[in-house]
Protein backbone atom coordinates (compact mmCIF):
# COMPACT_ATOMS: atom_id res chain seq x y z
CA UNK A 1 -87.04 -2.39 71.93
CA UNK A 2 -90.86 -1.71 72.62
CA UNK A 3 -90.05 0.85 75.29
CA UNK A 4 -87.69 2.31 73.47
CA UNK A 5 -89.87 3.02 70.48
CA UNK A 6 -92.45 3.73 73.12
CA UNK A 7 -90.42 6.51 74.47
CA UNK A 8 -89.43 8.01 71.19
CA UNK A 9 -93.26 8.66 70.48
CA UNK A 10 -93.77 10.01 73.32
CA UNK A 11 -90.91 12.88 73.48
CA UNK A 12 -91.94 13.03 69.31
CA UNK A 13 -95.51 13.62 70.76
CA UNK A 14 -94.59 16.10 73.74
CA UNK A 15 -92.36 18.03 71.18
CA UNK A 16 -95.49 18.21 68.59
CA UNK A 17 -97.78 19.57 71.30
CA UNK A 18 -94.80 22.63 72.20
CA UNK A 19 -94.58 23.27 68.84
CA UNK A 20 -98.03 24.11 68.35
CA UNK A 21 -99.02 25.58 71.17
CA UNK A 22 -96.11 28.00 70.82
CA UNK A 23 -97.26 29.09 68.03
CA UNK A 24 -100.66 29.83 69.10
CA UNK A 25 -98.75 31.89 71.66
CA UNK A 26 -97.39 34.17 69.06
CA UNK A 27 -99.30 37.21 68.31
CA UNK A 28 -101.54 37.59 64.81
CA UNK A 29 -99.48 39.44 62.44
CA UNK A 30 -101.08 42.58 61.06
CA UNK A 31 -101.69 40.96 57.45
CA UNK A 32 -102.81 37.75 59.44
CA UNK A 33 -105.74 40.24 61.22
CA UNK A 34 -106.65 42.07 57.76
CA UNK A 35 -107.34 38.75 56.26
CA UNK A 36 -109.00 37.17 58.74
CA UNK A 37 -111.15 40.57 59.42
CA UNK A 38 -112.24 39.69 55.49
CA UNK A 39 -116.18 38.93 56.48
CA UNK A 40 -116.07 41.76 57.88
CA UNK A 41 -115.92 44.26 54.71
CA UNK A 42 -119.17 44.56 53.93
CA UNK A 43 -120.67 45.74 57.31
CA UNK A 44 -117.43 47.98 57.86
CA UNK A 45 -117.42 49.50 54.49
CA UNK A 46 -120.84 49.51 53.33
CA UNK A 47 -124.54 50.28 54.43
CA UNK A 48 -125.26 46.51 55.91
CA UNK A 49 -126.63 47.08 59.10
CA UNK A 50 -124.88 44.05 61.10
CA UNK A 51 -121.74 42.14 60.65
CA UNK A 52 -121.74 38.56 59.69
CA UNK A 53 -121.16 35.56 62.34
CA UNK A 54 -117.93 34.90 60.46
CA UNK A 55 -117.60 38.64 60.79
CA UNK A 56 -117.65 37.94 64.47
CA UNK A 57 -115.67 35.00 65.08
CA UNK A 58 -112.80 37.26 63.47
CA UNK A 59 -112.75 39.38 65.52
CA UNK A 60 -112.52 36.72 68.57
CA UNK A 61 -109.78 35.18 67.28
CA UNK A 62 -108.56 38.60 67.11
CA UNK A 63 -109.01 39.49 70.58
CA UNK A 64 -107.69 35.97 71.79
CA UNK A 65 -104.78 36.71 70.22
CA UNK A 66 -103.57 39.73 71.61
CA UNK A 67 -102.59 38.47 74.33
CA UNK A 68 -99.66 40.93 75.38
CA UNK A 69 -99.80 44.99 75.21
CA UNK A 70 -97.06 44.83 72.35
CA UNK A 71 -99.89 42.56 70.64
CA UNK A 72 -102.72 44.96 71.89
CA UNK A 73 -100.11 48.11 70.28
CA UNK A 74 -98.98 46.71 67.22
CA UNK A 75 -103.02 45.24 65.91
CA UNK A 76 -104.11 48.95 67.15
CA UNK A 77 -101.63 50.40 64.76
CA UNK A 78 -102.10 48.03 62.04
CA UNK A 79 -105.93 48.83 62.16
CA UNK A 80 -105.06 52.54 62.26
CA UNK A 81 -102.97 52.45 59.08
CA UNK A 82 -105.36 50.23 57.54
CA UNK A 83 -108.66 51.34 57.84
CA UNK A 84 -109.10 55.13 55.93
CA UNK A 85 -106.95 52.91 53.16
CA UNK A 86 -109.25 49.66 52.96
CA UNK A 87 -112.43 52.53 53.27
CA UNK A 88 -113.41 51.77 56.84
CA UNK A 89 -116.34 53.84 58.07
CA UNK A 90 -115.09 54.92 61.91
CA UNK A 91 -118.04 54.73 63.31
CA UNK A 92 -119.07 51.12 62.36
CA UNK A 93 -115.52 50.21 63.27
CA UNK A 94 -116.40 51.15 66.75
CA UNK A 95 -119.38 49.63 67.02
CA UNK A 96 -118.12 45.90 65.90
CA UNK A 97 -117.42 45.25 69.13
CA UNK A 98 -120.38 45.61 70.74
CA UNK A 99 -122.76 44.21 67.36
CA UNK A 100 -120.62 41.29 67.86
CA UNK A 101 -121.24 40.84 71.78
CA UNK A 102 -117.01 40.82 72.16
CA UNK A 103 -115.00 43.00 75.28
CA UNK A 104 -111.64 44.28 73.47
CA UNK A 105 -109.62 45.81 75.19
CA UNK A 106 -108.20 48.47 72.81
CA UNK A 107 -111.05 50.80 71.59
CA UNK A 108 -111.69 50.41 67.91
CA UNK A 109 -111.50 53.99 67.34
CA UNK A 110 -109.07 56.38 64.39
CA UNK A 111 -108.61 58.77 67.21
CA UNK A 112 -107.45 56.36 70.15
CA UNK A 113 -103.57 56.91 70.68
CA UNK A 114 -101.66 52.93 70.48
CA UNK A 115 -99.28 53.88 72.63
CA UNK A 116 -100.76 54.26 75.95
């Protein structure tokens, strides 16, 4: 009976860990990337000179996330679409990257193409 119940926890346990890590896998959804890029308003839409650390660690967990081009492609076009609405000024949006001390490895730019 013990090994049976010790077996049962342990598939229940192996099945927890795939389940989560799956969906750790999965790409950030576009309104998932907005939100998180939240701490980052001021310094992309205002005068403030440097972004925030939580600013930063945004856009890490950003970049960890897209993992895949389709990822890469589909954040690029979100950010595209999203930034003249939400009042982005380009050229702090390309400079996040580097303030931040994070590689990304699609240009945060209005005039890069997403496709390529």
């Amino acid at each position: 009976m013990e090994k049976k119940l010790f077996w049962s926890l342990g598939v229940l346990g192996f099945i927890m860990v795939l389940v989560v890590k799956s969906k750790s896998v999965d790409a950030m959804s576009c309104q998932d990337a907005l939100t998180a890029l939240m701490p980052c308003q001021p310094y992309l839409t205002t005068g403030v000179a440097s972004p925030d650390p939580p600013c930063c660690q945004a856009v890490a967990t950003i970049t960890a996330s897209a993992t895949t081009t389709l990822a890469r492609r589909e954040l690029c076009r979100c950010f595209e679409k999203a930034g003249p609405t939400l009042g982005v000024i380009p050229d702090k949006a390309k400079q996040l990257p580097h303030k931040c001390g994070i590689s990304v490895p699609v240009p945060i730019d209005p005039t890069v193409n997403c496709d390529t």
